[in-house]
Structure formats: structure tokens, C-alpha cells
C-alpha atoms as a PDB file:
ATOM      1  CA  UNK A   1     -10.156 -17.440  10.260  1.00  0.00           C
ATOM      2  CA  UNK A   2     -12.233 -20.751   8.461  1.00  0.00           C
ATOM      3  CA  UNK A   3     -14.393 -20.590   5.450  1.00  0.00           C
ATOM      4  CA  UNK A   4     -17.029 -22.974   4.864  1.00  0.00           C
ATOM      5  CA  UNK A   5     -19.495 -24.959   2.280  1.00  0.00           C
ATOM      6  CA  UNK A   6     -21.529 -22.927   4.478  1.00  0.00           C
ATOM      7  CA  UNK A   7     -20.722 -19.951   2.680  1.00  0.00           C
ATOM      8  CA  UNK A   8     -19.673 -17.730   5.869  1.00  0.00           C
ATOM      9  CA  UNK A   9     -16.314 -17.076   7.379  1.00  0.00           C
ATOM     10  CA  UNK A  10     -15.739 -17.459  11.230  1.00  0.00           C
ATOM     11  CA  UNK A  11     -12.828 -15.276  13.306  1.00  0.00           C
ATOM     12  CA  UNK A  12     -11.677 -17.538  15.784  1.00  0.00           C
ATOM     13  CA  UNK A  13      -9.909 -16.815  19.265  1.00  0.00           C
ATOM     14  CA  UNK A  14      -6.949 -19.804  19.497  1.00  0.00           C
ATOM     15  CA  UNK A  15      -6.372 -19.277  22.827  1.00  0.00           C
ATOM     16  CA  UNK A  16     -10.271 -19.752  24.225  1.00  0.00           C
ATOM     17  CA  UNK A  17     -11.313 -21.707  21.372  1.00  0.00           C
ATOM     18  CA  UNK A  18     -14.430 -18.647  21.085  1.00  0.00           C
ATOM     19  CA  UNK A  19     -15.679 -17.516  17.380  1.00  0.00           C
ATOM     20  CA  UNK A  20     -15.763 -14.238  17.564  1.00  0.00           C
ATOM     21  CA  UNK A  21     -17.496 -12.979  14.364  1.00  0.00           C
ATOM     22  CA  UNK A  22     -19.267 -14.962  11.583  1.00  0.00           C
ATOM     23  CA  UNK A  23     -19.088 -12.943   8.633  1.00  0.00           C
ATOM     24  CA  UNK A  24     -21.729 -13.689   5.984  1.00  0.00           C
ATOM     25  CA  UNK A  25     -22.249 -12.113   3.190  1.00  0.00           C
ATOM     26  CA  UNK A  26     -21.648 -15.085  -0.103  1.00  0.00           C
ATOM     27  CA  UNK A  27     -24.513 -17.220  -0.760  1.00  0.00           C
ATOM     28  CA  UNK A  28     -22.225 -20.645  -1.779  1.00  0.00           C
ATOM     29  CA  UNK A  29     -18.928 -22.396  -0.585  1.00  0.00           C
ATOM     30  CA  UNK A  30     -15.992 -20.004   0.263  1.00  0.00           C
ATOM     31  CA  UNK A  31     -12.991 -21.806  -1.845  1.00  0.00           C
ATOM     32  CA  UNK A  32     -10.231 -19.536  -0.718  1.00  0.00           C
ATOM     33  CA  UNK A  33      -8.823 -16.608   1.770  1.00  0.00           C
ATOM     34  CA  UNK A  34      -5.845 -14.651   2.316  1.00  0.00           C
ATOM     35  CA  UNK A  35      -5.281 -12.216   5.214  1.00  0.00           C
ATOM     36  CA  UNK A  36      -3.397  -9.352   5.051  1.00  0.00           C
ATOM     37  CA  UNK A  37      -1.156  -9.116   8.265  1.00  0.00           C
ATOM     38  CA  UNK A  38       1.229  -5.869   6.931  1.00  0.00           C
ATOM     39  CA  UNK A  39       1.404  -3.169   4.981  1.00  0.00           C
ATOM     40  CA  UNK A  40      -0.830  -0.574   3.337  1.00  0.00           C
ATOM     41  CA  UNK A  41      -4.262  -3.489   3.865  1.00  0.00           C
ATOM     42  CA  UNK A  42      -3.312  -4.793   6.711  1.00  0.00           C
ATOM     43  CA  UNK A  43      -6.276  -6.221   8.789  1.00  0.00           C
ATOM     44  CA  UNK A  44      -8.418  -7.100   5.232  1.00  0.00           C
ATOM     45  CA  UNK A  45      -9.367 -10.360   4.463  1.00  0.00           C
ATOM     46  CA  UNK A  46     -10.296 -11.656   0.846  1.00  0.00           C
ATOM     47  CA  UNK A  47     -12.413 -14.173   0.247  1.00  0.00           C
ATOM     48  CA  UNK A  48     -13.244 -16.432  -2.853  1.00  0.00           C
ATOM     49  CA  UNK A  49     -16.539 -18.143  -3.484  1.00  0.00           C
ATOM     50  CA  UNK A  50     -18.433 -20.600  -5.622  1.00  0.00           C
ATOM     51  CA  UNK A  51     -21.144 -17.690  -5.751  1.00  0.00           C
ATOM     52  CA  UNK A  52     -18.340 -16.417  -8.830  1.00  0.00           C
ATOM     53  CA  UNK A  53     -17.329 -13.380  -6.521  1.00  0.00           C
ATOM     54  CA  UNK A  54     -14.540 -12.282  -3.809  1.00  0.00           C
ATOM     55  CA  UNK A  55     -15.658  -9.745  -0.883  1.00  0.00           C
ATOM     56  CA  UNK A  56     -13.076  -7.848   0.868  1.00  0.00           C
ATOM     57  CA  UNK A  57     -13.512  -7.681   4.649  1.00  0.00           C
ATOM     58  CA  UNK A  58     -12.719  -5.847   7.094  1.00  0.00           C
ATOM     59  CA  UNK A  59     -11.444  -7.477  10.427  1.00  0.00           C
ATOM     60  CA  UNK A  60     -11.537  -4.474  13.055  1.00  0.00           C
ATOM     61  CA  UNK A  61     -15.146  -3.862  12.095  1.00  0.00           C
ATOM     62  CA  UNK A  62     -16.272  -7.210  10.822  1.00  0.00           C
ATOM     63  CA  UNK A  63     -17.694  -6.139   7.515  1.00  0.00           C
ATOM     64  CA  UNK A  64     -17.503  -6.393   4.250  1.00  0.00           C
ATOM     65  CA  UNK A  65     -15.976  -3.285   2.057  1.00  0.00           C
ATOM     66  CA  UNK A  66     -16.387  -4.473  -1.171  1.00  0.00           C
ATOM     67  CA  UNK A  67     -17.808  -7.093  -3.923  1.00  0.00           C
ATOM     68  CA  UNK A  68     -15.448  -8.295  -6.601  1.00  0.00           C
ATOM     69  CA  UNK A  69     -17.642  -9.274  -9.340  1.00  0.00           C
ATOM     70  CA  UNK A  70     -16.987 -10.369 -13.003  1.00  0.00           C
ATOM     71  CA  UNK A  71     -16.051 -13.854 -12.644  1.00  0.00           C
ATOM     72  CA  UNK A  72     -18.480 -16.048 -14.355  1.00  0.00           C
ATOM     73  CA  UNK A  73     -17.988 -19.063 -12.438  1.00  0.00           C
ATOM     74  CA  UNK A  74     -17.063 -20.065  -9.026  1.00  0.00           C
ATOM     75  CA  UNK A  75     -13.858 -18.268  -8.036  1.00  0.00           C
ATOM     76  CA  UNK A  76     -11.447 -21.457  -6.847  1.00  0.00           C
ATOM     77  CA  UNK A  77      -8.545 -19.615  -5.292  1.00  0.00           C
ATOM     78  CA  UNK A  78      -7.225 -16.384  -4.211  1.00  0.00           C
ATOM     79  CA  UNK A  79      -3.484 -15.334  -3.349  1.00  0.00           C
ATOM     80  CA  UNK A  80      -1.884 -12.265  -2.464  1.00  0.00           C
ATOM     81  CA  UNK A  81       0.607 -10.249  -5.235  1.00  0.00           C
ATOM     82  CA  UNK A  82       1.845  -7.064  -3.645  1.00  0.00           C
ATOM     83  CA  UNK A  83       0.086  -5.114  -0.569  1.00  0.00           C
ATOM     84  CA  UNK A  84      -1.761  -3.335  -2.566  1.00  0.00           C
ATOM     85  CA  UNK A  85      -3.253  -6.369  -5.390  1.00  0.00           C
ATOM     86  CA  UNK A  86      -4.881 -10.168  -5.357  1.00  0.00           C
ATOM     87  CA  UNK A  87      -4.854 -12.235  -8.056  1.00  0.00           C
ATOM     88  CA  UNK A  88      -8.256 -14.851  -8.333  1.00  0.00           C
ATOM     89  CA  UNK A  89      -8.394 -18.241 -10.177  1.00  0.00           C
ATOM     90  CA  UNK A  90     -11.658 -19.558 -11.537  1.00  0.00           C
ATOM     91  CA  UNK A  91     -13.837 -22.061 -12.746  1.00  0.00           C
ATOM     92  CA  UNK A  92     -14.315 -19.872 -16.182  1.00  0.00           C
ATOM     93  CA  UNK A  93     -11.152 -20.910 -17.240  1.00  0.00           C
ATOM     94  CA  UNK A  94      -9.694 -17.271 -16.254  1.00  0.00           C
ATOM     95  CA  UNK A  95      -7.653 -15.322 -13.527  1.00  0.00           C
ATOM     96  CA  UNK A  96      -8.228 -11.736 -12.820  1.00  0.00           C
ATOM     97  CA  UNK A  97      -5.874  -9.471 -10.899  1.00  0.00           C
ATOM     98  CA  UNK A  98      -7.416  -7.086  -8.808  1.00  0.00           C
ATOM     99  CA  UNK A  99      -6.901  -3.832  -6.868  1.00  0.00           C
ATOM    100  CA  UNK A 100      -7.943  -4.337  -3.058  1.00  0.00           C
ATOM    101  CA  UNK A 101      -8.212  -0.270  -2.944  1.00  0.00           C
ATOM    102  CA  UNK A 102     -10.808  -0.018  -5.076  1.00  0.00           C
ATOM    103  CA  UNK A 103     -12.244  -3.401  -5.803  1.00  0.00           C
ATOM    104  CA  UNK A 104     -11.590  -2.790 -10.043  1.00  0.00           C
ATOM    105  CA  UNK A 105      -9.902  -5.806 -12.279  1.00  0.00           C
ATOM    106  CA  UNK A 106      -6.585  -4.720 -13.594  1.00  0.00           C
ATOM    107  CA  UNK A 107      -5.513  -7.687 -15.555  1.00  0.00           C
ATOM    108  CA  UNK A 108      -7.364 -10.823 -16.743  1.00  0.00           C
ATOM    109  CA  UNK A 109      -5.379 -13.538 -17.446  1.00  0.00           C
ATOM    110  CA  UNK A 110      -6.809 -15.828 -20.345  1.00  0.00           C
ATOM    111  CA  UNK A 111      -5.227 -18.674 -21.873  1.00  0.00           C
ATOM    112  CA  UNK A 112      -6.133 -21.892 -19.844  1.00  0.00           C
ATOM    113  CA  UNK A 113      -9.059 -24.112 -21.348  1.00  0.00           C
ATOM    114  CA  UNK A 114     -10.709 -26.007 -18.542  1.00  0.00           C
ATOM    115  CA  UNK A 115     -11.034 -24.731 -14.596  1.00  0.00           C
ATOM    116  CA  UNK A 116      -8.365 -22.362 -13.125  1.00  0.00           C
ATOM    117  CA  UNK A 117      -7.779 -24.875  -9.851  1.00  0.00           C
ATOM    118  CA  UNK A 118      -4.825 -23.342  -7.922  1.00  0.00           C
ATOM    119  CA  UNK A 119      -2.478 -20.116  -7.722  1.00  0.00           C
ATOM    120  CA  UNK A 120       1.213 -18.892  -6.469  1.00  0.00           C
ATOM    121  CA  UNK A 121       2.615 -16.083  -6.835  1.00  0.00           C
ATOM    122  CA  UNK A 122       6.719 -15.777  -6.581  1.00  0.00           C
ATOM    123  CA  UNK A 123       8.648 -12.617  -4.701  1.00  0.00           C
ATOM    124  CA  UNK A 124       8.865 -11.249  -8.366  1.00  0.00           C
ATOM    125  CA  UNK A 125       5.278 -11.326  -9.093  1.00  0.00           C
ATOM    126  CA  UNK A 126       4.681 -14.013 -11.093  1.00  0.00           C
ATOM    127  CA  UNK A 127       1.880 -15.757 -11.294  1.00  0.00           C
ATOM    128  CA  UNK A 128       1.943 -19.476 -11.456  1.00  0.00           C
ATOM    129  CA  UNK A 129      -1.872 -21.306 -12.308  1.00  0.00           C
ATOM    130  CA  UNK A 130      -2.840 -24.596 -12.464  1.00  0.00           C
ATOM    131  CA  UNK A 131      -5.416 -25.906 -14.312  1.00  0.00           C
ATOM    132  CA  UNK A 132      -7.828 -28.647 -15.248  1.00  0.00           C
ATOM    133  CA  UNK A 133      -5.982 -28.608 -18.600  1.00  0.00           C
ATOM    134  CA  UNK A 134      -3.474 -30.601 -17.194  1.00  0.00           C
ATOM    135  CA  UNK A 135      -1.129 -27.445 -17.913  1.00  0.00           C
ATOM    136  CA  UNK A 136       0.444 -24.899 -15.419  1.00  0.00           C
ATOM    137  CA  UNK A 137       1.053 -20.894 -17.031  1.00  0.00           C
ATOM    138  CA  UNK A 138       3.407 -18.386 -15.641  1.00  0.00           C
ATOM    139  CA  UNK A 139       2.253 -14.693 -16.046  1.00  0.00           C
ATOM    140  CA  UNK A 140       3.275 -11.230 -15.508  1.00  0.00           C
ATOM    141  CA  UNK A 141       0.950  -9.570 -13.443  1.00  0.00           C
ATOM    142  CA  UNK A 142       1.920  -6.361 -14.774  1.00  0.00           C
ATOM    143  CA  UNK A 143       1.501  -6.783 -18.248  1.00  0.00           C
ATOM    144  CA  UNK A 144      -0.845  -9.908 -18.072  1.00  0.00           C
ATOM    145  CA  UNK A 145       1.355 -11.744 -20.677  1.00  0.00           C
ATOM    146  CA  UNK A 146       1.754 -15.432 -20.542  1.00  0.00           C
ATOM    147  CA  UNK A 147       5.110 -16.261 -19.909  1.00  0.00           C
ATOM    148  CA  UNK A 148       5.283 -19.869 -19.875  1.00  0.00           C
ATOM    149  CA  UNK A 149       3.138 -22.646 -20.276  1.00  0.00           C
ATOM    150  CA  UNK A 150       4.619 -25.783 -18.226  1.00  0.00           C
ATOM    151  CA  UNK A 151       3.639 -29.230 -20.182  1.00  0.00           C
ATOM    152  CA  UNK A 152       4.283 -32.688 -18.518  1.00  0.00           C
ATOM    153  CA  UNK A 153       1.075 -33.577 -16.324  1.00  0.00           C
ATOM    154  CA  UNK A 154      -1.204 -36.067 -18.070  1.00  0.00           C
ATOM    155  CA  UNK A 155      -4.260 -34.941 -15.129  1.00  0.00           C
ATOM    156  CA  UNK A 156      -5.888 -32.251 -13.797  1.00  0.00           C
ATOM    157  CA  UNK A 157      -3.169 -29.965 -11.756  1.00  0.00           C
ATOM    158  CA  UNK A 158      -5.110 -29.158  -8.426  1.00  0.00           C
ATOM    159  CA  UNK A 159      -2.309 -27.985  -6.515  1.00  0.00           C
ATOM    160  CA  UNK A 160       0.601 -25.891  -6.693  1.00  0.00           C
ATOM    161  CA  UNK A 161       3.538 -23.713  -4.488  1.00  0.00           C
ATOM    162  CA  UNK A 162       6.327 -21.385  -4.891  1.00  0.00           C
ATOM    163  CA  UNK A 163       9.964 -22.690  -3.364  1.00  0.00           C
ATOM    164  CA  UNK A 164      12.514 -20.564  -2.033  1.00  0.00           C
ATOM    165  CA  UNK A 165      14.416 -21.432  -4.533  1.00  0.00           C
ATOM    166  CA  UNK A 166      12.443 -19.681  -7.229  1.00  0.00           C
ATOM    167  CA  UNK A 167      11.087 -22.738  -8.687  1.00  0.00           C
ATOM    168  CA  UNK A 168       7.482 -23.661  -8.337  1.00  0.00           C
ATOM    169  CA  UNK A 169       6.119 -27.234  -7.392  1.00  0.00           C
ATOM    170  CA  UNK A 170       2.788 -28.511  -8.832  1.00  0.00           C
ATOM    171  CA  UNK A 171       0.703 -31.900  -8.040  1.00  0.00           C
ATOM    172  CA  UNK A 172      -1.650 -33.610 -10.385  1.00  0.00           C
ATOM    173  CA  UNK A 173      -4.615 -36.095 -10.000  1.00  0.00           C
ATOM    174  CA  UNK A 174      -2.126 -38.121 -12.298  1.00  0.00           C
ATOM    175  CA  UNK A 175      -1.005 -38.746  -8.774  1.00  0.00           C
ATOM    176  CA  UNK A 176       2.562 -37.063  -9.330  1.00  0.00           C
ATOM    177  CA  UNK A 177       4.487 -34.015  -8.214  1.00  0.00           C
ATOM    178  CA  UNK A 178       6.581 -31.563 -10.462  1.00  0.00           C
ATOM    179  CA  UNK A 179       9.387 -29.348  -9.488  1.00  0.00           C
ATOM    180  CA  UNK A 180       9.647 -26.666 -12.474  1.00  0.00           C
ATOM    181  CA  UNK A 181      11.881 -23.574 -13.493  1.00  0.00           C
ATOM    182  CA  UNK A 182       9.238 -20.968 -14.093  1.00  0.00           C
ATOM    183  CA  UNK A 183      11.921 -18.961 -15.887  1.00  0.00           C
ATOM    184  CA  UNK A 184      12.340 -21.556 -19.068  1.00  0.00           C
ATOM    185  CA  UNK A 185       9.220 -23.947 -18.131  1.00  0.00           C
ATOM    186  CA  UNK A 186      11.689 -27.122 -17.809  1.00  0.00           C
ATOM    187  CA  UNK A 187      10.385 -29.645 -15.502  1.00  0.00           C
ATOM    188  CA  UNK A 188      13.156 -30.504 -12.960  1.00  0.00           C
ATOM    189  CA  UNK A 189      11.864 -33.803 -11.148  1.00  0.00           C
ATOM    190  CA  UNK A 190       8.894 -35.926 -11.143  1.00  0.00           C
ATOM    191  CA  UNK A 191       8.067 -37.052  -7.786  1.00  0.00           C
ATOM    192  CA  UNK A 192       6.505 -40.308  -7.453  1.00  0.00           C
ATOM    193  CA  UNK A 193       5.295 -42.069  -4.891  1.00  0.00           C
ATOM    194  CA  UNK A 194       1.300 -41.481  -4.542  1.00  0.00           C
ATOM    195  CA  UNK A 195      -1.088 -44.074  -6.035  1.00  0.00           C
ATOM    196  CA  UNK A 196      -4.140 -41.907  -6.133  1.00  0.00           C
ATOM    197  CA  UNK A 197      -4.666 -37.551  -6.658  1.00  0.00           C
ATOM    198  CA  UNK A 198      -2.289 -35.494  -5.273  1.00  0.00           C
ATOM    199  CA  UNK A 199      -4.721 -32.747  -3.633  1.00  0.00           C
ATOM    200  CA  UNK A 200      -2.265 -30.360  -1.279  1.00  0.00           C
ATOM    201  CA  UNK A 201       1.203 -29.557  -1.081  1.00  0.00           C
ATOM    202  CA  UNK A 202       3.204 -27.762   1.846  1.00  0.00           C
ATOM    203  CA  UNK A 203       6.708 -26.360   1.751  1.00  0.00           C
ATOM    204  CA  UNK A 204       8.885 -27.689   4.409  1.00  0.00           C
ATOM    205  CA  UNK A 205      11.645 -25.038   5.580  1.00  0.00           C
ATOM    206  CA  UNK A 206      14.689 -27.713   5.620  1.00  0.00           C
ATOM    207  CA  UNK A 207      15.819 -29.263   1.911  1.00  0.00           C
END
């Protein structure tokens, strides 16, 4: 599955190289997509567009089930909490939690100032944003509470993971990496190296 500036989403066979469905629907970029593979959703996709919605779709008949609407700017990133919830990040300086069911907004999660860029979520169900505010939060996606705010970056944060661990790394355009403890919002290690934005991170499984 691919989503493009385009604004569709293409279902790809890896093993001829065919595209078996374009799904279009959004009318700007699609920023973001997670697939559901198990559980009570599986075979759903979500998608999250600069048009300031999400559409859920629906792989085994390649359409879309719902609109999630109530972002008012583009909607950056999307990640999956439980099998039965998303959470969104957006340019409005918000994230909204949402039930995949029924398409409705359970939580929204205010606090940043400046563009929601990035998401994790940990096995507990935290939520861990990054933000143009140069600031991470960690929130309860329950309760919508802000649990921590994690302080150190001195640029935007545009990227961020959960470890295995249980601690969370972030990357910055101050061209730096953070390893935090989302329990206490200490910052661990600075990792520096890169002499320009730090744009992507991947978890390796070896330490």
C-alpha cells in the first residue's frame, strides 16, 4: 500500500509488481497510513491527508467506509492505539483519538502550540507527539491528560519512535536525536552526529 501528493492510495501486488486498486477518495497529499493486519479491523486501512481528514478503507472491497472529519488542518500522521482506536496528529496544533467502529472522536489532545508533526504510541497506550514547538507530550489516551511534556530540542521535532525498552526516541531539525523516559520526561542521550534535519528514524532489532 503507497500514498501519494497525488492524493490516492495504490494496493500493490509485491510479487508481480501489479497495482491492484487505486483508491481515491481525498482531494490533497495523503501524509500517513496504518493497516490493520489482526484483530477485530483487520483488513482496514486509515489514511491521513492534507485535505484535514482520515477515511477508513476497506481492503476486500476497495472502498472507503468512513470520513473522519474535524481536523482543521492537514492531518500529518496517523498510528494505531488498540484494535479497536487511531490516534491522528495535525497541523492545528491538535491530536484526536478516534473510534475506527464508528468514525466518532473520543479524545482530543490539546496542548502543543505549533504543528502536531509525528506520533507513537507505546504497548501501554501512550501517546508520544512531536511537534513544531520543539517539544514532545506524552498522553493518556484514555483520559486525554497530558502526562509529560519532554523539553531539550531547540528545533522542530519531525520524527519520533517507541523502543522496546519503553523509552521513546525523537529527532529534531536541530539535527539531533533524543532517547527519553516517557515515564518522568528525563532525556537519556543526545545523539549527535547529523549536520543537517533529522527527518526519519527506524528501530533496529539488535542494541
Amino acid at each position: 500500500m503507497s500514498g501519494s501528493v497525488d492524493s490516492t492510495l495504490c494496493v500493490w501486488d509485491t510479487i508481480t509488481g501489479a497495482c491492484l486498486a487505486v483508491l481515491e477518495g481525498h482531494t490533497d497529499a495523503v501524509e500517513g497510513i496504518v493497516v490493520y493486519t489482526n484483530g477485530v479491523h483487520e483488513g482496514l486501512v486509515i489514511s491521513a491527508s492534507s485535505d484535514q481528514t482520515l477515511r477508513i478503507w476497506d481492503i476486500d472491497t476497495m472502498s472507503c467506509l468512513r470520513i473522519l472529519s474535524g481536523h482543521t488542518a492537514e492531518v500529518s500522521a496517523v498510528a494505531i492505539i488498540t484494535s479497536c482506536q487511531v490516534v491522528s496528529a495535525s497541523s492545528d496544533h491538535s491530536l484526536r483519538v478516534w473510534a475506527v467502529g464508528t468514525g466518532s472522536c473520543l479524545q482530543e489532545l490539546k496542548g502543543h502550540t505549533a504543528d502536531v508533526s509525528c506520533i507513537a504510541v507505546q504497548p501501554n497506550g501512550w501517546i508520544v507527539s512531536g511537534s513544531a514547538d520543539y517539544t514532545l507530550r506524552v498522553w493518556d489516551s484514555q483520559s486525554g491528560l497530558c502526562l509529560q511534556i519532554l523539553q531539550g530540542h531547540t528545533g522542530n521535532v519531525f520524527c519520533v519512535a517507541a523502543l522496546p525498552s519503553g523509552q521513546v526516541v525523537s529527532g529534531s531539525f536541530d539535527g539531533t536525536l533524543r532517547v527519553w523516559h516517557p515515564g518522568d520526561g528525563a532525556c537519556l542521550h543526545e545523539l549527535k552526529r547529523h549536520t543537517a534535519d533529522v527527518v526519519r528514524i527506524a528501530v533496529l532489532g539488535f542494541h
